[in-house]
C-alpha atoms as a PDB file:
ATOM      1  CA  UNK A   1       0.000   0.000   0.000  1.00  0.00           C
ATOM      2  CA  UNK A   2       1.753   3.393  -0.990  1.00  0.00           C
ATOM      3  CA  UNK A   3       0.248   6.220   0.405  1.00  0.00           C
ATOM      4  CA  UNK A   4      -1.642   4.491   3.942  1.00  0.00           C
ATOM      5  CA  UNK A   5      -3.193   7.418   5.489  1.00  0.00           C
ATOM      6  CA  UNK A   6      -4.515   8.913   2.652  1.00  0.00           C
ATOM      7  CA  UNK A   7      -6.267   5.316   1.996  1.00  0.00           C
ATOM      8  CA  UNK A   8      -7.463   4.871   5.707  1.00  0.00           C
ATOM      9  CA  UNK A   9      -8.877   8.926   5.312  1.00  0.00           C
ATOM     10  CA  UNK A  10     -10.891   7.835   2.119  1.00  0.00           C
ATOM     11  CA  UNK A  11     -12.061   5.362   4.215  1.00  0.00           C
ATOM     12  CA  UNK A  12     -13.024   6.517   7.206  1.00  0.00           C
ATOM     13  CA  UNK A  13     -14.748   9.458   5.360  1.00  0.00           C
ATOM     14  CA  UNK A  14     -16.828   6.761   3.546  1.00  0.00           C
ATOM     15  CA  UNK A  15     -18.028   5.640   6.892  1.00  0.00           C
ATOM     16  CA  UNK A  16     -21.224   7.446   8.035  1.00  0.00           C
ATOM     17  CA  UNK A  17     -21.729   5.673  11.221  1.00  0.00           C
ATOM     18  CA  UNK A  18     -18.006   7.234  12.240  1.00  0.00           C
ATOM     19  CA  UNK A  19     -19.578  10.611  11.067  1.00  0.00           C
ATOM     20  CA  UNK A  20     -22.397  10.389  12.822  1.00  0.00           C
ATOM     21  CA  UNK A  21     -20.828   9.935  15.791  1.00  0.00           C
ATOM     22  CA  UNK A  22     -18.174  12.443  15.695  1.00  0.00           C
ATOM     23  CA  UNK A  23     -15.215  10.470  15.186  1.00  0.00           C
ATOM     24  CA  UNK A  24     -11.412  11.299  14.040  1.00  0.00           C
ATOM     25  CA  UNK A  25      -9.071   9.466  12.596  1.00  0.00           C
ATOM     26  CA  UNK A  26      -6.009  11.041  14.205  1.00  0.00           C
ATOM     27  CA  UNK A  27      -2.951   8.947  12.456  1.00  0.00           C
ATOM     28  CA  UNK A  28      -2.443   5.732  10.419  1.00  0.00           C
ATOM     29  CA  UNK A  29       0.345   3.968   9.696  1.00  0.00           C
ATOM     30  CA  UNK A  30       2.395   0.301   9.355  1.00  0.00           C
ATOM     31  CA  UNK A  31       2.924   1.095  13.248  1.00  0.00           C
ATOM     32  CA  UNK A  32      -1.096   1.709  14.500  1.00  0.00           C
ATOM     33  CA  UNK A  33      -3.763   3.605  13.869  1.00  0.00           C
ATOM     34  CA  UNK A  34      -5.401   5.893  16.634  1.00  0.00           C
ATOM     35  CA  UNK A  35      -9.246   6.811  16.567  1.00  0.00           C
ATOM     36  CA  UNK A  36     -10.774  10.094  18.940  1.00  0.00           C
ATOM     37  CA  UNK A  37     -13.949  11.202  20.082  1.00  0.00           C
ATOM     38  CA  UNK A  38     -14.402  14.105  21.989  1.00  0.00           C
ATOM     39  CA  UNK A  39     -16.956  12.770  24.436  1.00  0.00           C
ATOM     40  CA  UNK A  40     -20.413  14.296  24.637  1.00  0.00           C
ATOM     41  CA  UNK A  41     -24.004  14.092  26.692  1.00  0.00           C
ATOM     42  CA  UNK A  42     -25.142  12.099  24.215  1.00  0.00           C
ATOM     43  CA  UNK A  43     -22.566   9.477  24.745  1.00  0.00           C
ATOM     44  CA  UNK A  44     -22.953   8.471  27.984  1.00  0.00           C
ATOM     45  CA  UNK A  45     -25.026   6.136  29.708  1.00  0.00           C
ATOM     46  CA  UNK A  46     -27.008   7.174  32.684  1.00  0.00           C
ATOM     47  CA  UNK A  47     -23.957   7.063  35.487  1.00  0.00           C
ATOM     48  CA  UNK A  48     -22.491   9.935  32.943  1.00  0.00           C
ATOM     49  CA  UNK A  49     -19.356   8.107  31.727  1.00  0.00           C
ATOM     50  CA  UNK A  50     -19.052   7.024  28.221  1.00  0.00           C
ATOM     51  CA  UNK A  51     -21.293   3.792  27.079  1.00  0.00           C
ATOM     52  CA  UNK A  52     -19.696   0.678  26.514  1.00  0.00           C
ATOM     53  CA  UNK A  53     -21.159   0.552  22.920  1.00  0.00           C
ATOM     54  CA  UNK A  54     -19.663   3.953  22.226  1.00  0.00           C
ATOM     55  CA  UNK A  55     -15.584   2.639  24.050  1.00  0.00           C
ATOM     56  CA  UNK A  56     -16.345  -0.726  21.861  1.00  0.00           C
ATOM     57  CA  UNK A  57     -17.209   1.213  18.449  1.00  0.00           C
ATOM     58  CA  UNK A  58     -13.686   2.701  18.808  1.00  0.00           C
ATOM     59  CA  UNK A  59     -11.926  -0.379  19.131  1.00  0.00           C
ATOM     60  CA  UNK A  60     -13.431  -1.795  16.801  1.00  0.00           C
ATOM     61  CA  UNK A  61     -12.735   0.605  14.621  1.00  0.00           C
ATOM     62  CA  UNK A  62      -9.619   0.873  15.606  1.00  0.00           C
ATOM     63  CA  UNK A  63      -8.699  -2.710  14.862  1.00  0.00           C
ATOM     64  CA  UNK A  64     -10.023  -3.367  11.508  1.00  0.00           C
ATOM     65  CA  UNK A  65      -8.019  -0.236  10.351  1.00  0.00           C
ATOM     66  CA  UNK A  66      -5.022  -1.576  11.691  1.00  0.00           C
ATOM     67  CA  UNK A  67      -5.442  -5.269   9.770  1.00  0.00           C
ATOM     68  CA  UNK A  68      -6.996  -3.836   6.977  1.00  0.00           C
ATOM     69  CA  UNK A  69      -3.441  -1.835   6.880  1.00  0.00           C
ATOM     70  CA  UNK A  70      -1.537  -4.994   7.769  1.00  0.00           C
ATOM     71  CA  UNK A  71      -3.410  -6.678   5.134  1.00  0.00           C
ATOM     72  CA  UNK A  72      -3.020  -4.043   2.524  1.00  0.00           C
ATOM     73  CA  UNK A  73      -7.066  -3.633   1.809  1.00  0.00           C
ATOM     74  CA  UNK A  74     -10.869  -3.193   2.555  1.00  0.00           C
ATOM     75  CA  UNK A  75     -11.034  -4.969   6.172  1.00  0.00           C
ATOM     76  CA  UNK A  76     -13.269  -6.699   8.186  1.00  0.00           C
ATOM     77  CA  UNK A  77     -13.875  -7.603  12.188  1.00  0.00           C
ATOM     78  CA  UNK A  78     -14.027 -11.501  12.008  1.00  0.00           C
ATOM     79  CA  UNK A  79     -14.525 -11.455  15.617  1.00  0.00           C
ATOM     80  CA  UNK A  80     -13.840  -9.188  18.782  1.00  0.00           C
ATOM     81  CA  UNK A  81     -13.496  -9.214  22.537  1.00  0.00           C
ATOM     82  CA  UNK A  82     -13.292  -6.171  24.757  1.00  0.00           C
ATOM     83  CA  UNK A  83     -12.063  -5.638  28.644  1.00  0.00           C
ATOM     84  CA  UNK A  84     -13.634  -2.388  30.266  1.00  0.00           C
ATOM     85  CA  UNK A  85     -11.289  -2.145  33.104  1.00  0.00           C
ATOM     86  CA  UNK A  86     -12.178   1.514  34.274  1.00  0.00           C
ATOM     87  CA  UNK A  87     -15.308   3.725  33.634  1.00  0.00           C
ATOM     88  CA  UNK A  88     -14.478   5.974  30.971  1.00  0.00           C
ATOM     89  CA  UNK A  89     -15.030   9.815  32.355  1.00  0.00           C
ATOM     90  CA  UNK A  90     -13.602  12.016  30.968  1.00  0.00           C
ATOM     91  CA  UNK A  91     -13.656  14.811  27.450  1.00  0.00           C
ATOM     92  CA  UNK A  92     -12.169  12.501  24.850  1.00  0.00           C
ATOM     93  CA  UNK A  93     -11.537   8.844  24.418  1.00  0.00           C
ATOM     94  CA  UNK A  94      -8.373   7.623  22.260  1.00  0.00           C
ATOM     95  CA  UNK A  95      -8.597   4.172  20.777  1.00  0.00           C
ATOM     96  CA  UNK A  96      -4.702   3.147  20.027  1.00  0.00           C
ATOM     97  CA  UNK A  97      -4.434  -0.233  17.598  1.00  0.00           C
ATOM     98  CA  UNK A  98      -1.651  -2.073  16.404  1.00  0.00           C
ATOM     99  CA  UNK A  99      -1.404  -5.652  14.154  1.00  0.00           C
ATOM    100  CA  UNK A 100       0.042  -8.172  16.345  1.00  0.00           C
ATOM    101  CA  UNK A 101       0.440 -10.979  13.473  1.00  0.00           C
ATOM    102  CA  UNK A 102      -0.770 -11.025   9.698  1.00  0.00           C
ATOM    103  CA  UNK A 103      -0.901 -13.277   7.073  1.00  0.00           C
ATOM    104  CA  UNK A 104      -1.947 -12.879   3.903  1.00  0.00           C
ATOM    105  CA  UNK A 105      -5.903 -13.279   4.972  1.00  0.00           C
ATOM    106  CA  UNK A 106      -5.971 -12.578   8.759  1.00  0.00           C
ATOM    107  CA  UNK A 107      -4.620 -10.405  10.996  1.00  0.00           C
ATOM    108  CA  UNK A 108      -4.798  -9.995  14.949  1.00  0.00           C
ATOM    109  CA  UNK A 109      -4.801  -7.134  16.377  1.00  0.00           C
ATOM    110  CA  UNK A 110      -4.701  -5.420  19.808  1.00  0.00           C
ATOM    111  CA  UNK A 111      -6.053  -2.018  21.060  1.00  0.00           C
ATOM    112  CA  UNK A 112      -6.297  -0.325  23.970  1.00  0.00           C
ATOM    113  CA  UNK A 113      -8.613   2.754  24.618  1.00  0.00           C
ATOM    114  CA  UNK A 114      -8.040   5.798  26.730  1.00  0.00           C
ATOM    115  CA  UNK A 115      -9.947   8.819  27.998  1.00  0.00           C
ATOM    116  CA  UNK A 116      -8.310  11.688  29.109  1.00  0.00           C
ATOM    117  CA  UNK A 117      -9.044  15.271  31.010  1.00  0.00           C
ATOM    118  CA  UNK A 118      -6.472  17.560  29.917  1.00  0.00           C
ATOM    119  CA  UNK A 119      -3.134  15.898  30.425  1.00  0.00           C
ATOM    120  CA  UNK A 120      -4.205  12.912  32.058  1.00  0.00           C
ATOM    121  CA  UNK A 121      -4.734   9.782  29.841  1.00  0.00           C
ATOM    122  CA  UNK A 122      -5.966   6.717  31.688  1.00  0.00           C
ATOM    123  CA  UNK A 123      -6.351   3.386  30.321  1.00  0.00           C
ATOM    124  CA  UNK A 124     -10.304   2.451  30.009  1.00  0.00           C
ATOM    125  CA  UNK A 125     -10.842  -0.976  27.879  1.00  0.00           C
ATOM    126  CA  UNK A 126      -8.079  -3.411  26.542  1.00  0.00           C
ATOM    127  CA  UNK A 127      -9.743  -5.053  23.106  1.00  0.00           C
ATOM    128  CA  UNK A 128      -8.545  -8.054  20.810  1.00  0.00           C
ATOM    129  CA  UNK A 129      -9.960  -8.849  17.035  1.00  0.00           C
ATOM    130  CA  UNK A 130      -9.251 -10.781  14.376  1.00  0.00           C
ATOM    131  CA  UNK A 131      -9.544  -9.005  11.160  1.00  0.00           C
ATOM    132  CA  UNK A 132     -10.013 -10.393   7.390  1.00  0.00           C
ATOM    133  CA  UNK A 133      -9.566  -9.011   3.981  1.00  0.00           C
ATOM    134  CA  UNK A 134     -13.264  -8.092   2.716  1.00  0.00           C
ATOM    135  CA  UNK A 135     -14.174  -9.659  -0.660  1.00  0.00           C
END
């Protein structure tokens, strides 16, 4: 893949659930891709942190972008786990994924999401996926 983020921009722009939501794609490259939302009301569940669905959406995200650039293509989540291991409060989440191993089909990849409050970034969820080459 020659240039990688202008692919993963073209991309994420086609996406309208990521517009919808208010998403960024902040970098992409051979190293990991990170994801942002700046957290608002309509976010949150009803203890005020961010909803799971909204931490997981990141990840996800997150993690197909990474295969799909491990892969060199269009990318999908064959499957997904995620660890919420501190409620997420905060003003913006960061979802930070790298490929752990690729082949030529499949990829596994790792993320880890964090919100932070100014200068403090705290770890929220820890996420796994598999990730295949769309056909």
């Amino acid at each position: 893949m020659e240039n990688i983020q202008e692919f993963a921009k073209q991309v994420f722009l086609s996406q309208p659930f990521s517009r919808y939501i208010g998403a960024e794609l902040v970098a992409s490259s051979e190293d990991g891709v990170e994801i942002a939302l700046v957290l608002q009301e309509h976010h949150k569940q009803q203890h005020g942190f961010a909803h799971g669905g909204v931490v997981s959406y990141l990840a996800d995200n997150a993690i197909t972008f990474a295969g799909g650039i491990a892969l060199g293509g269009n990318a999908l989540t064959a499957e997904f786990k995620i660890n919420y291991v501190r409620p997420a409060i905060g003003a913006r989440l960061i979802a930070c994924a790298q490929a752990r191993n690729a082949g030529k089909r499949m990829a596994v990849c790792q993320c880890e999401v964090y919100v932070t409050d100014g200068q403090a970034r705290k770890l929220c969820a820890i996420a796994q996926g598999t990730v295949v080459l769309a056909m």
